[in-house]
C-alpha atoms as a PDB file:
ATOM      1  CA  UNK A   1     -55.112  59.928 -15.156  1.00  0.00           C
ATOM      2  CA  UNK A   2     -52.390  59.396 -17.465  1.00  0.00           C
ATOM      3  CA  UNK A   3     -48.862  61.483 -16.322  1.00  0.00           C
ATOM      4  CA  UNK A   4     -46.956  62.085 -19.292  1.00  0.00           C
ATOM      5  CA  UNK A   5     -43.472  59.678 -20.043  1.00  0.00           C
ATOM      6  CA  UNK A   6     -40.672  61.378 -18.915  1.00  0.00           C
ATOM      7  CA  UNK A   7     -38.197  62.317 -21.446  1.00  0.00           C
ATOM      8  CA  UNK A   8     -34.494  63.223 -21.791  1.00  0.00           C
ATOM      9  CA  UNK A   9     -34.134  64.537 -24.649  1.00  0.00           C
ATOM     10  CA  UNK A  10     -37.323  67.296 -25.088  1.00  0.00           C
ATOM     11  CA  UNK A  11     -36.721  70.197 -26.949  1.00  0.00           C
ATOM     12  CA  UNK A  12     -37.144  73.591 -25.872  1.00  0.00           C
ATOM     13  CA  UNK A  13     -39.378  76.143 -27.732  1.00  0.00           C
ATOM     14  CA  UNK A  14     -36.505  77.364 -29.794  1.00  0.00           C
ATOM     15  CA  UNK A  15     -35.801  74.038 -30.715  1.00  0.00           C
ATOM     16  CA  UNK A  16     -32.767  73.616 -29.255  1.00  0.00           C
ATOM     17  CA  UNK A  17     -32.952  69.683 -27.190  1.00  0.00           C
ATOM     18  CA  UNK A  18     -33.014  69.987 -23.153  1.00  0.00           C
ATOM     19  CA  UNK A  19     -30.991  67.875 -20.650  1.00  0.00           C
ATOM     20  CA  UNK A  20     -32.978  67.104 -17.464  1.00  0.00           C
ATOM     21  CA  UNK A  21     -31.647  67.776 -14.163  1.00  0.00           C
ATOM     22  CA  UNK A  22     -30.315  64.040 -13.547  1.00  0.00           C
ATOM     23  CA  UNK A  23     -28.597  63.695 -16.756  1.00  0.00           C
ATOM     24  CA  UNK A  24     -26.476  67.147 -15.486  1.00  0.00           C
ATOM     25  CA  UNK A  25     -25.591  65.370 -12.647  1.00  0.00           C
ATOM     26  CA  UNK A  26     -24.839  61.782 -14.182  1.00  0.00           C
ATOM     27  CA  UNK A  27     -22.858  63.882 -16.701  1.00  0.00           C
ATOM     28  CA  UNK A  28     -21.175  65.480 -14.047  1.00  0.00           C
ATOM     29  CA  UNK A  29     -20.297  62.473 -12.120  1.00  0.00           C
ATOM     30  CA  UNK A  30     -18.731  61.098 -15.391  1.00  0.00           C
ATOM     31  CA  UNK A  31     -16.533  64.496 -15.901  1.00  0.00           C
ATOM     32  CA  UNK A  32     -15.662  63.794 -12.441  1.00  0.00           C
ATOM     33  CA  UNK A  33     -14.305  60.040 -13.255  1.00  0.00           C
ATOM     34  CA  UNK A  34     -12.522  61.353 -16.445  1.00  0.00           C
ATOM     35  CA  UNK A  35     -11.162  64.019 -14.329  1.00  0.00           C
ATOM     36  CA  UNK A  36      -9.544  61.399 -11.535  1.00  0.00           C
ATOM     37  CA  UNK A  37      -8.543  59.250 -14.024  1.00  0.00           C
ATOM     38  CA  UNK A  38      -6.102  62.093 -15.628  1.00  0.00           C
ATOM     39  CA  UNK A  39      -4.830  63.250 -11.908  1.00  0.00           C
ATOM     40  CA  UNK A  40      -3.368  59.977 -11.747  1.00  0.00           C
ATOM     41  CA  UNK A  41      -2.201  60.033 -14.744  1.00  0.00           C
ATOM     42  CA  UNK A  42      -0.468  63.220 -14.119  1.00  0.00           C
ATOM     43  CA  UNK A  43       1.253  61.695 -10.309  1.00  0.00           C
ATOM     44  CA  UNK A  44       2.025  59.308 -12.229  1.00  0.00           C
ATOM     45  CA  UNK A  45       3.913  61.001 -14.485  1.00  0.00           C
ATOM     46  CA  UNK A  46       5.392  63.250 -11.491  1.00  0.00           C
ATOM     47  CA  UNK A  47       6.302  59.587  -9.906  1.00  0.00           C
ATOM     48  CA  UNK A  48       8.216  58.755 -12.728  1.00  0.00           C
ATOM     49  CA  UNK A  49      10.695  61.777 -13.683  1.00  0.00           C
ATOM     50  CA  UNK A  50      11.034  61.998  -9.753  1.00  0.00           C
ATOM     51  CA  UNK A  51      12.607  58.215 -10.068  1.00  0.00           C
ATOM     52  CA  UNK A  52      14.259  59.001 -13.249  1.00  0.00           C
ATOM     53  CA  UNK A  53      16.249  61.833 -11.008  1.00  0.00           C
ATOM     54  CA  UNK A  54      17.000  60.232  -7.886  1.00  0.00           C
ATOM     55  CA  UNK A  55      18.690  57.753 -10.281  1.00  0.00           C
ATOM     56  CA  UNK A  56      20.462  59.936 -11.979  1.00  0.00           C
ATOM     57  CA  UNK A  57      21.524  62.135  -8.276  1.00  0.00           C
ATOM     58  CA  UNK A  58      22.401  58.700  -7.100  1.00  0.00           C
ATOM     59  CA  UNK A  59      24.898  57.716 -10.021  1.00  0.00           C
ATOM     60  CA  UNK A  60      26.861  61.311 -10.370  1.00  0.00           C
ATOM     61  CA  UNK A  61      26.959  60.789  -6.451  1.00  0.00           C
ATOM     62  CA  UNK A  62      29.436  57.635  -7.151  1.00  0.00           C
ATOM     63  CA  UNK A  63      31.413  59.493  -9.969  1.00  0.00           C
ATOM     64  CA  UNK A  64      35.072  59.449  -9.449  1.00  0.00           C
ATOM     65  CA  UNK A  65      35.771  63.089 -10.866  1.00  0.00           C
ATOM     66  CA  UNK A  66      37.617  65.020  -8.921  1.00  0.00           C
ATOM     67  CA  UNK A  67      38.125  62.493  -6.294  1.00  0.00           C
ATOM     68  CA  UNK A  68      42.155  62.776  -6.022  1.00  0.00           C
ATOM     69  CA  UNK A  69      41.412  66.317  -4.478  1.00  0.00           C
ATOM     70  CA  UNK A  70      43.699  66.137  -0.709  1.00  0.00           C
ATOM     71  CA  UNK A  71      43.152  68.472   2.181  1.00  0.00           C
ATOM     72  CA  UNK A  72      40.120  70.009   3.394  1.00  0.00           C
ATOM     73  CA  UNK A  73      39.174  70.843  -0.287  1.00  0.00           C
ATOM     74  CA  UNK A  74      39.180  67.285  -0.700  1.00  0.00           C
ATOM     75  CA  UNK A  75      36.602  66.307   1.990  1.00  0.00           C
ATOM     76  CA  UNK A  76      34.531  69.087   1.315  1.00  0.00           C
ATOM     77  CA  UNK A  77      34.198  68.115  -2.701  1.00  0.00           C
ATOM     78  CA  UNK A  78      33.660  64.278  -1.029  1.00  0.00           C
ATOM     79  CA  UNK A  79      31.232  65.575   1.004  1.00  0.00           C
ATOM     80  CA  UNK A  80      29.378  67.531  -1.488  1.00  0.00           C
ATOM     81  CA  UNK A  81      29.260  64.327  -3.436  1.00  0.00           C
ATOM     82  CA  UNK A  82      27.613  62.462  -0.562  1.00  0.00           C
ATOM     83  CA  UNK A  83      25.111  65.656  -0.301  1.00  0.00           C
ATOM     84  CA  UNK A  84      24.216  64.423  -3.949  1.00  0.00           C
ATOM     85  CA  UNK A  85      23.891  60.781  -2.619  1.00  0.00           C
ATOM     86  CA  UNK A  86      21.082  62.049   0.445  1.00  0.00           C
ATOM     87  CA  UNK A  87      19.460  64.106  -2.197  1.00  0.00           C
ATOM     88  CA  UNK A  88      18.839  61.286  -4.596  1.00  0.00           C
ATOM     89  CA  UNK A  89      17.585  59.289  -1.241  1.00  0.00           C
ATOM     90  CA  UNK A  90      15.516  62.147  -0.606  1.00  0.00           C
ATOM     91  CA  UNK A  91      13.596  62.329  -4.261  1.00  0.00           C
ATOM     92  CA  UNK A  92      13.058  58.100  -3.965  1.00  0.00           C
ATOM     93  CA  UNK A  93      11.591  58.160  -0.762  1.00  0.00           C
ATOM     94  CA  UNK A  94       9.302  61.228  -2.127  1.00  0.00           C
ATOM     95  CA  UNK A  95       8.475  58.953  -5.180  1.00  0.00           C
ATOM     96  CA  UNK A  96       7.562  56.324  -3.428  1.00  0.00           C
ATOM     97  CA  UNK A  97       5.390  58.387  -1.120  1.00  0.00           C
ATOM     98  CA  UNK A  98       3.864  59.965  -4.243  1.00  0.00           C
ATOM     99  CA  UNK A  99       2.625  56.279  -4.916  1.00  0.00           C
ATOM    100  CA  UNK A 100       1.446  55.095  -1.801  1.00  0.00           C
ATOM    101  CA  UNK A 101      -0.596  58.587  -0.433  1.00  0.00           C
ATOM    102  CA  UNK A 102      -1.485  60.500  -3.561  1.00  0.00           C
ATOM    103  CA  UNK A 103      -1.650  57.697  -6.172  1.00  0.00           C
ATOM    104  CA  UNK A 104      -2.792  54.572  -5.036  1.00  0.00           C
ATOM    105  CA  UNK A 105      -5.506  56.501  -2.903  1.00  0.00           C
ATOM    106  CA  UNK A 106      -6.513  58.373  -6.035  1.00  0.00           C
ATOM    107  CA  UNK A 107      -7.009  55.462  -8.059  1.00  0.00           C
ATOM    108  CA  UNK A 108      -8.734  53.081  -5.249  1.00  0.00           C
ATOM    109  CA  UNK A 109     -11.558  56.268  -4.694  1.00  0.00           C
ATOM    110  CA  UNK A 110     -11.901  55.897  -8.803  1.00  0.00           C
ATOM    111  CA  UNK A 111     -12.871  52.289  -8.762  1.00  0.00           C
ATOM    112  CA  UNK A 112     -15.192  52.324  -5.892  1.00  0.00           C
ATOM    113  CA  UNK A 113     -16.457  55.843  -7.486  1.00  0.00           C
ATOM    114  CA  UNK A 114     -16.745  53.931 -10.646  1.00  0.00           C
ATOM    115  CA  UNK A 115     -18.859  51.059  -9.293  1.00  0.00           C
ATOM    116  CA  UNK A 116     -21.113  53.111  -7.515  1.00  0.00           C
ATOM    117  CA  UNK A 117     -21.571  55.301 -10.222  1.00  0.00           C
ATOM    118  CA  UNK A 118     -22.646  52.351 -12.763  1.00  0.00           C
ATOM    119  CA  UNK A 119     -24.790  50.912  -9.877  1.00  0.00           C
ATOM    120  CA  UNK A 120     -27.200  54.022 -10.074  1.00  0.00           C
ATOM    121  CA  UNK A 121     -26.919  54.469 -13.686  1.00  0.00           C
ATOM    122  CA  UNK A 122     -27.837  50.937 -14.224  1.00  0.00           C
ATOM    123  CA  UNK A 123     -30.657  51.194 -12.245  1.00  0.00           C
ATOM    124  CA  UNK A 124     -32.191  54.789 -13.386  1.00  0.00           C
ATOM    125  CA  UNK A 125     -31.890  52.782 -16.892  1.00  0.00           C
ATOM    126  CA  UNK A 126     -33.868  49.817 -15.792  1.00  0.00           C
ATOM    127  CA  UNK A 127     -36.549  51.906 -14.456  1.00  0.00           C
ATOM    128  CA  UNK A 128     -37.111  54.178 -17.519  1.00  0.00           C
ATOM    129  CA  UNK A 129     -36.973  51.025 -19.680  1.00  0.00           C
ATOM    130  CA  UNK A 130     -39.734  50.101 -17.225  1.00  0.00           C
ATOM    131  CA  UNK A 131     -41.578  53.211 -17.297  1.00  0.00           C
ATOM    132  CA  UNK A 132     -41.223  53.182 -21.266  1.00  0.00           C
ATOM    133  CA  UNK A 133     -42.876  49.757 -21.265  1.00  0.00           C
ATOM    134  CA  UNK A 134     -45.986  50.926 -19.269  1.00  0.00           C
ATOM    135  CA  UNK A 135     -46.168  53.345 -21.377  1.00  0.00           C
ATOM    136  CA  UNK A 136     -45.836  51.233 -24.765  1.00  0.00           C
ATOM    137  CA  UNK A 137     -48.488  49.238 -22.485  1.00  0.00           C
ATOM    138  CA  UNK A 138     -50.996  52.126 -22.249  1.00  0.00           C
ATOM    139  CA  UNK A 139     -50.588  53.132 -25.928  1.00  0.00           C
ATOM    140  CA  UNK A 140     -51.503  49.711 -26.846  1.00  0.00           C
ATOM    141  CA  UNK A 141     -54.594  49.376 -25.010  1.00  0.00           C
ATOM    142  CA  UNK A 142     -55.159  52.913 -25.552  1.00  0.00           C
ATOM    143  CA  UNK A 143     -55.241  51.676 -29.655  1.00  0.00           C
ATOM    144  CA  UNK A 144     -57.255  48.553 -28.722  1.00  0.00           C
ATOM    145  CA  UNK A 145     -60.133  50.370 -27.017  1.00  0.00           C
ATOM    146  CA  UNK A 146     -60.058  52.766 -30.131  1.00  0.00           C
ATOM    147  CA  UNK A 147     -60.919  50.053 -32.340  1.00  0.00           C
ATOM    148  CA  UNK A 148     -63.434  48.359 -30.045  1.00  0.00           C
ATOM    149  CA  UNK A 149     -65.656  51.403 -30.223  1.00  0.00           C
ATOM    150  CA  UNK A 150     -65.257  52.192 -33.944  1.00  0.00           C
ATOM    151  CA  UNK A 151     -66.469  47.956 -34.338  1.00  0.00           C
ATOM    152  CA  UNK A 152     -69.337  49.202 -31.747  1.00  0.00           C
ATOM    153  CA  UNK A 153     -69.934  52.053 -33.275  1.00  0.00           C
ATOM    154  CA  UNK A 154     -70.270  50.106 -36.626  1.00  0.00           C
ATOM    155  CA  UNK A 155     -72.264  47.329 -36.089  1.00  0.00           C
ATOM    156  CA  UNK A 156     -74.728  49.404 -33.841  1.00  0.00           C
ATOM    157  CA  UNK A 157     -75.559  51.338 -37.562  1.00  0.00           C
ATOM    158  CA  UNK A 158     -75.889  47.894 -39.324  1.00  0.00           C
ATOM    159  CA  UNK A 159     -78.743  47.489 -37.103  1.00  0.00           C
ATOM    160  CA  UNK A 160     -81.556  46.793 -39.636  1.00  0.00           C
ATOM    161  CA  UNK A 161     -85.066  44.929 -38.585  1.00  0.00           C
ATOM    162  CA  UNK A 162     -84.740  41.834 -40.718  1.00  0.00           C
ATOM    163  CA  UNK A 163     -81.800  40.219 -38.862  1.00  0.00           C
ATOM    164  CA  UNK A 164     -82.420  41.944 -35.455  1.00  0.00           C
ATOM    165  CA  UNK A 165     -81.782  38.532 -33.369  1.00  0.00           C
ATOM    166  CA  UNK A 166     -78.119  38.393 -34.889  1.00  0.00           C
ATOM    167  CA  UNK A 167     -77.096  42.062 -34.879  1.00  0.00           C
ATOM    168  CA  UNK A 168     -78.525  42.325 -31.429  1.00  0.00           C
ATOM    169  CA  UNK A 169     -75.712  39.712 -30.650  1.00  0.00           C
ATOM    170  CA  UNK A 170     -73.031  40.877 -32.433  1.00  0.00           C
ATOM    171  CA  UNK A 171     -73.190  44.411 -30.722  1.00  0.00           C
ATOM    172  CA  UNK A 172     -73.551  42.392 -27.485  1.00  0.00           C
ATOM    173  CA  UNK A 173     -69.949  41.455 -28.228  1.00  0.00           C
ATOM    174  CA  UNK A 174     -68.662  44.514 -29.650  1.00  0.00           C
ATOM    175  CA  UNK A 175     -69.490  46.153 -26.639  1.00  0.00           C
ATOM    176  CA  UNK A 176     -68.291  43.393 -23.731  1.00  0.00           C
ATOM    177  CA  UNK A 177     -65.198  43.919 -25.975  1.00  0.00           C
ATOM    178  CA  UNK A 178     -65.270  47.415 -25.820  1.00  0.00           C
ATOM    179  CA  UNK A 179     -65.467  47.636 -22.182  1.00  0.00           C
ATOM    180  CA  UNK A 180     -62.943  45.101 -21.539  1.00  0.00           C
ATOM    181  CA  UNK A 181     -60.544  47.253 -23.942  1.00  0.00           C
ATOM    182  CA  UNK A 182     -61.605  50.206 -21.472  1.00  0.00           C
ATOM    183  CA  UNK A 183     -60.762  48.473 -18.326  1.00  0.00           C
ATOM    184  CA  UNK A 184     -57.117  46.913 -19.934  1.00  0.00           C
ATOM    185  CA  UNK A 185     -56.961  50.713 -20.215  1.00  0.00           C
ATOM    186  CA  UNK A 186     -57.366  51.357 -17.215  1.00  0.00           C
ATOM    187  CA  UNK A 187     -55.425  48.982 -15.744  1.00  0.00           C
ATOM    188  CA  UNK A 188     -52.415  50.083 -18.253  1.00  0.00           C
ATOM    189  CA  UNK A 189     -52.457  53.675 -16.437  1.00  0.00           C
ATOM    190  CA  UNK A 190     -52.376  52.484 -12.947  1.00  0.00           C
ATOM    191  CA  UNK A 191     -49.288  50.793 -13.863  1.00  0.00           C
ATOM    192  CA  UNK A 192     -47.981  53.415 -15.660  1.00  0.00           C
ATOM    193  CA  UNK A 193     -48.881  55.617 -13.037  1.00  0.00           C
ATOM    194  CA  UNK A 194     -47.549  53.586 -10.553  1.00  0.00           C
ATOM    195  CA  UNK A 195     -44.369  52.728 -12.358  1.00  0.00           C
ATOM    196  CA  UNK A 196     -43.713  56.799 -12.537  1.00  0.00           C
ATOM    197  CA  UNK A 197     -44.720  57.501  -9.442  1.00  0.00           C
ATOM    198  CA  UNK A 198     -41.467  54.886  -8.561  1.00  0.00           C
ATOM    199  CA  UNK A 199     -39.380  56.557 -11.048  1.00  0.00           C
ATOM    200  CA  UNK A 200     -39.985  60.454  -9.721  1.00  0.00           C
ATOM    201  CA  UNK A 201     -38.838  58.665  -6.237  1.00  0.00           C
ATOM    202  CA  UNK A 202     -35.926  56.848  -7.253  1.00  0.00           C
ATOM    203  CA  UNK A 203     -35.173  59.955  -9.186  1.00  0.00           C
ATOM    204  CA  UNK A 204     -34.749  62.009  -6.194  1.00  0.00           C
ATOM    205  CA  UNK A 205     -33.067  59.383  -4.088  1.00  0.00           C
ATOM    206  CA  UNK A 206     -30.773  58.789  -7.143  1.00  0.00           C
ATOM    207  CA  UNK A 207     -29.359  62.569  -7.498  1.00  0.00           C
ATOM    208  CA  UNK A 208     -28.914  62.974  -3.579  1.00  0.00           C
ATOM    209  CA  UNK A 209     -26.720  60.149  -4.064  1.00  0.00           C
ATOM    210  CA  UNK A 210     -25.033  61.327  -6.857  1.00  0.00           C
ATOM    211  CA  UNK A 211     -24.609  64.624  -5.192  1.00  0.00           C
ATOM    212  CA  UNK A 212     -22.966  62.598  -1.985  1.00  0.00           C
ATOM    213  CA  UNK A 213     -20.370  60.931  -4.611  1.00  0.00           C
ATOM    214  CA  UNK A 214     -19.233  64.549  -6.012  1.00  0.00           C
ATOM    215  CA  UNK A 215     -19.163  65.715  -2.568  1.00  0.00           C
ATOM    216  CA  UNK A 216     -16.981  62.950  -1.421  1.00  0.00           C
ATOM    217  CA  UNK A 217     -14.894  62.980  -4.905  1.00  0.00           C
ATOM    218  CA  UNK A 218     -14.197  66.919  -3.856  1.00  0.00           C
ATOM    219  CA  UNK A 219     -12.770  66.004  -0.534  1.00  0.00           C
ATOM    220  CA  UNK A 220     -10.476  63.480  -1.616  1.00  0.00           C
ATOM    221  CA  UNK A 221      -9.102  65.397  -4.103  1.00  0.00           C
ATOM    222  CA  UNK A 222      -8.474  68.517  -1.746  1.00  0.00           C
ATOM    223  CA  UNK A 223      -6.716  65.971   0.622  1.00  0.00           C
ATOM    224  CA  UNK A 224      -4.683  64.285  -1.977  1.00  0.00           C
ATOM    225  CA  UNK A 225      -3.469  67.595  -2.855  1.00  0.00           C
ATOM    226  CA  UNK A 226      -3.018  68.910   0.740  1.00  0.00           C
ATOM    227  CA  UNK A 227      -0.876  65.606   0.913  1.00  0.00           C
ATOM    228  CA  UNK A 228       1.205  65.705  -2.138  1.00  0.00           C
ATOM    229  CA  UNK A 229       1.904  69.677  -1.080  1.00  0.00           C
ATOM    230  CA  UNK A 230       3.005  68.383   2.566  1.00  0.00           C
ATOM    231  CA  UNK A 231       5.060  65.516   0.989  1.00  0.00           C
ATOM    232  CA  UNK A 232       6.746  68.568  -1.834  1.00  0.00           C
ATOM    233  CA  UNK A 233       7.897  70.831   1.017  1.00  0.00           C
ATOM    234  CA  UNK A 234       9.348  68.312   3.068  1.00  0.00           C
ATOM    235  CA  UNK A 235      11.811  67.439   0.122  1.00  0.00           C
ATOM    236  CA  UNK A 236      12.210  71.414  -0.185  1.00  0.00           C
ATOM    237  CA  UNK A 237      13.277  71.770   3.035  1.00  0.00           C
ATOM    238  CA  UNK A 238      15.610  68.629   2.917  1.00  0.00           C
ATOM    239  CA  UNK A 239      17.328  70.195  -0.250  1.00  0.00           C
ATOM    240  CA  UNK A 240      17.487  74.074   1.412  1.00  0.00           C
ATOM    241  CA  UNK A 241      19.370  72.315   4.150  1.00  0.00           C
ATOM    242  CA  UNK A 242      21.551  70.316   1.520  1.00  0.00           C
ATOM    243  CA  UNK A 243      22.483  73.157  -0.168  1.00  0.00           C
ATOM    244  CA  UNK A 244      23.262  74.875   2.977  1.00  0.00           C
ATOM    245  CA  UNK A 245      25.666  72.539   3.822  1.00  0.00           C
ATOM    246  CA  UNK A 246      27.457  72.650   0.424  1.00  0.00           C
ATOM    247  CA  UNK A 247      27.894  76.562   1.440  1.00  0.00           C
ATOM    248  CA  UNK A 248      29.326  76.305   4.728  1.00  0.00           C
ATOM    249  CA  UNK A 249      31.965  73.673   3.643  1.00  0.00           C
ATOM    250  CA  UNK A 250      32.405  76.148   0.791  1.00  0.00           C
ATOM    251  CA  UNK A 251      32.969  78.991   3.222  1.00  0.00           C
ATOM    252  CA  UNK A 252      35.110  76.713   5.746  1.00  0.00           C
ATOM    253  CA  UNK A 253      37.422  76.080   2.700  1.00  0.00           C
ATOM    254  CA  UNK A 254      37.652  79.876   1.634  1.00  0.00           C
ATOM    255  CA  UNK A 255      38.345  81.385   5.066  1.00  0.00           C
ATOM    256  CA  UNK A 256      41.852  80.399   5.879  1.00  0.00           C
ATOM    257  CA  UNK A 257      43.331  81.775   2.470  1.00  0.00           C
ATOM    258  CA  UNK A 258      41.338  85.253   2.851  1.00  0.00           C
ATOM    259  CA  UNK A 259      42.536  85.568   6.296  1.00  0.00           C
ATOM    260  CA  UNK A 260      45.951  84.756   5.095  1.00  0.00           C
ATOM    261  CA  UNK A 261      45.704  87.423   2.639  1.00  0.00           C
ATOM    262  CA  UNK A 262      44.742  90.055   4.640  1.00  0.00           C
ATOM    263  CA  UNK A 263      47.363  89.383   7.158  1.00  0.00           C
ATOM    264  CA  UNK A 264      50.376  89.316   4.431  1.00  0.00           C
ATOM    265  CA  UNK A 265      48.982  92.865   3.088  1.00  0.00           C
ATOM    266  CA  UNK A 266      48.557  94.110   6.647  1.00  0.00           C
ATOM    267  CA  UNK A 267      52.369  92.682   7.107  1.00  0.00           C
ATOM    268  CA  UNK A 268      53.641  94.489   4.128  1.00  0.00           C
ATOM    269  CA  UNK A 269      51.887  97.675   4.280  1.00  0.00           C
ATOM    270  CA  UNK A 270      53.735  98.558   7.340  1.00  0.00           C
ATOM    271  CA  UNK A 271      56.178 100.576   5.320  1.00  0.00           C
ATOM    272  CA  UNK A 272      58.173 102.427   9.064  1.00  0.00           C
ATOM    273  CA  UNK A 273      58.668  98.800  10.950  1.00  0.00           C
ATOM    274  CA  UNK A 274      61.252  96.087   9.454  1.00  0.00           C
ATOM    275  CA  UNK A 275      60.106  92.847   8.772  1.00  0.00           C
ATOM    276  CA  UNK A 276      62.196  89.654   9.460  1.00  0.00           C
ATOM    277  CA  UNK A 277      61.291  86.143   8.633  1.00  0.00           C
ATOM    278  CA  UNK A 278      61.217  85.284  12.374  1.00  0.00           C
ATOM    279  CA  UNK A 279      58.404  87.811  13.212  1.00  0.00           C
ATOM    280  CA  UNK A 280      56.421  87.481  10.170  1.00  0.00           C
ATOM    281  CA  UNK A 281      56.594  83.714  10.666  1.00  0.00           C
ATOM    282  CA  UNK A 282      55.691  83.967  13.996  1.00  0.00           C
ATOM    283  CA  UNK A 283      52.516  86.679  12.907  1.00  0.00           C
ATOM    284  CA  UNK A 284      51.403  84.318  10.116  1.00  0.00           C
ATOM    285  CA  UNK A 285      51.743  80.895  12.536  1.00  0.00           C
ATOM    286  CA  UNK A 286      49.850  82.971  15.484  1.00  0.00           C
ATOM    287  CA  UNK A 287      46.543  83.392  13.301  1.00  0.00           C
ATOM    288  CA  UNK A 288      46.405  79.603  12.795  1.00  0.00           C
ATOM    289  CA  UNK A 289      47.794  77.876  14.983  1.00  0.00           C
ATOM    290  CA  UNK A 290      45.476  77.233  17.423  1.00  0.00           C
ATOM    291  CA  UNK A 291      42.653  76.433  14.290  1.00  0.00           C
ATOM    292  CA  UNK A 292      41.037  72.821  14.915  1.00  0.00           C
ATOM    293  CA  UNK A 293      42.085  70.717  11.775  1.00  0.00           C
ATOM    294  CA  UNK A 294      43.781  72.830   9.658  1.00  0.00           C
ATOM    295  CA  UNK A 295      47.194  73.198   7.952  1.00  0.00           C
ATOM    296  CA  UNK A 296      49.922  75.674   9.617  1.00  0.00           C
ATOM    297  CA  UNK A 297      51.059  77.662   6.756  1.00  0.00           C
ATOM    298  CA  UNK A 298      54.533  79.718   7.279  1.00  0.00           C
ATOM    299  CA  UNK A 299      54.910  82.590   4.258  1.00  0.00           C
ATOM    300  CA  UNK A 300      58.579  83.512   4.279  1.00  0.00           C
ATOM    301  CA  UNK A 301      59.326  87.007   2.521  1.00  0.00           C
ATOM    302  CA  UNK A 302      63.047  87.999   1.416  1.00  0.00           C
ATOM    303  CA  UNK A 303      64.490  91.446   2.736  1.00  0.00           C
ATOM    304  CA  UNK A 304      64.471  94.059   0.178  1.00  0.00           C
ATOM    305  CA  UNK A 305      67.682  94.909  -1.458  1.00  0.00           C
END
């Protein structure tokens, strides 16, 4: 019996063509290449404007603006530049990590992905070509044995008494011929039939494979991006704790002159006790004297007239 060729491009009733269940998933697997191919693309990118700003961190980190500040407002604006300097440090080492766990193992999946992928489409096309040349086979003999019985079938109504001897002969022929066109028949559909019967299996093998590959391609991509999310909140963290210490030199800088403030208003609200230098000296030195690495600052106020 004869299966019919398979086909991937049969046409519903409407009209409309149909795509068989292995082209979905070959399709598929392509999308999925494309799709890796632009995720790289896109770390890429990240890779590169994360260079492009640790460069630029790194060289306003060795500006000399501002750098004749003195005091403690000097070495906190020096240190604030050298917070710049660890943040640019910071973004490299996160670019180069980009590369070496998101990237590279991104684009190493794609090319085995790739040759795996051309492997089985390579060989589902070798088989249909084979299947569509047993087929081509059966047509053929399918013709042949066609046109053995219509010779048959003619010469058996040329029979005619006169020339029985020679006519008896010539359908003799006609009809060896005709039954060797019958068993090349034959023999076309067992290959056919075998040669389907191979492509139905490899068929099935085929898509489970294919299926594995999209499988796989989905768990690299969730741990790529579990990775690149680890490898973004470690530099978060790294600038929250930057920026941090930008605020507490801010605050170590602002402290003294607030507190000095308050205890000059506190000194000259007291409207019932008489201030002297001596004791207001003395008031101002007590609240810093004993402060680790700061300046002793004396405020000397005239007596009112």
């Amino acid at each position: 019996m004869l299966h019919p060729l398979p086909q991937t491009d049969k046409k519903d009733p409407q009209g409309t063509p149909s795509v068989g269940g292995f082209e979905v998933l070959l399709q598929k697997q392509l999308k999925g290449k494309q799709m890796q191919k632009e995720m790289a693309e896109f770390v890429r990118e990240r890779i590169k404007i994360e260079d492009e700003y640790s460069k630029n961190l790194s060289k306003l980190s060795q500006s000399p603006l501002a750098a004749q500040e003195e005091g403690t407002l000097g070495e906190a604006w020096a240190q604030l530049k050298r917070s710049c300097h660890d943040e640019a440090e910071v973004h490299l080492k996160f670019s180069n990590k980009l590369q070496c766990e998101v990237e590279k193992p991104l684009l190493t999946f794609r090319d085995n992905f790739k040759k795996e992928l051309k492997k089985y489409d390579h060989h589902i096309i070798d088989l249909r070509k084979q299947l569509a040349s047993r087929y081509a086979g059966v047509e053929k003999a399918r013709k042949a044995l066609a046109d053995r019985q219509k010779d048959l079938e003619v010469k058996t109504q040329q029979l005619d008494i006169k020339h029985m001897n020679k006519h008896e002969e010539d359908i003799k022929k006609a009809r060896r011929k005709s039954t060797q066109a019958g068993d090349d028949l034959m023999h076309n559909v067992d290959l056919y039939n075998r040669a389907q019967s191979k492509w139905f299996e490899e068929m099935v093998t085929t898509s489970l494979e294919l299926e594995r590959l999209e499988v796989e391609r989905v768990e690299m991509i969730r741990q790529n991006l579990r990775q690149y999310t680890t490898l973004r909140h470690e530099t978060d963290m790294f600038n929250q704790s930057v920026s941090h210490v930008s605020i507490s030199l801010t605050v170590q800088v602002a402290v003294p002159l607030s507190q000095l403030y308050r205890t000059c208003s506190c000194l000259l609200e007291s409207d019932n006790q008489s201030v002297s230098h001596d004791s207001l000296d003395s008031r101002v030195e007590y609240g810093h004297r004993n402060r680790p690495r700061r300046n002793i600052v004396k405020v000397h106020l005239g007596h009112p007239n």
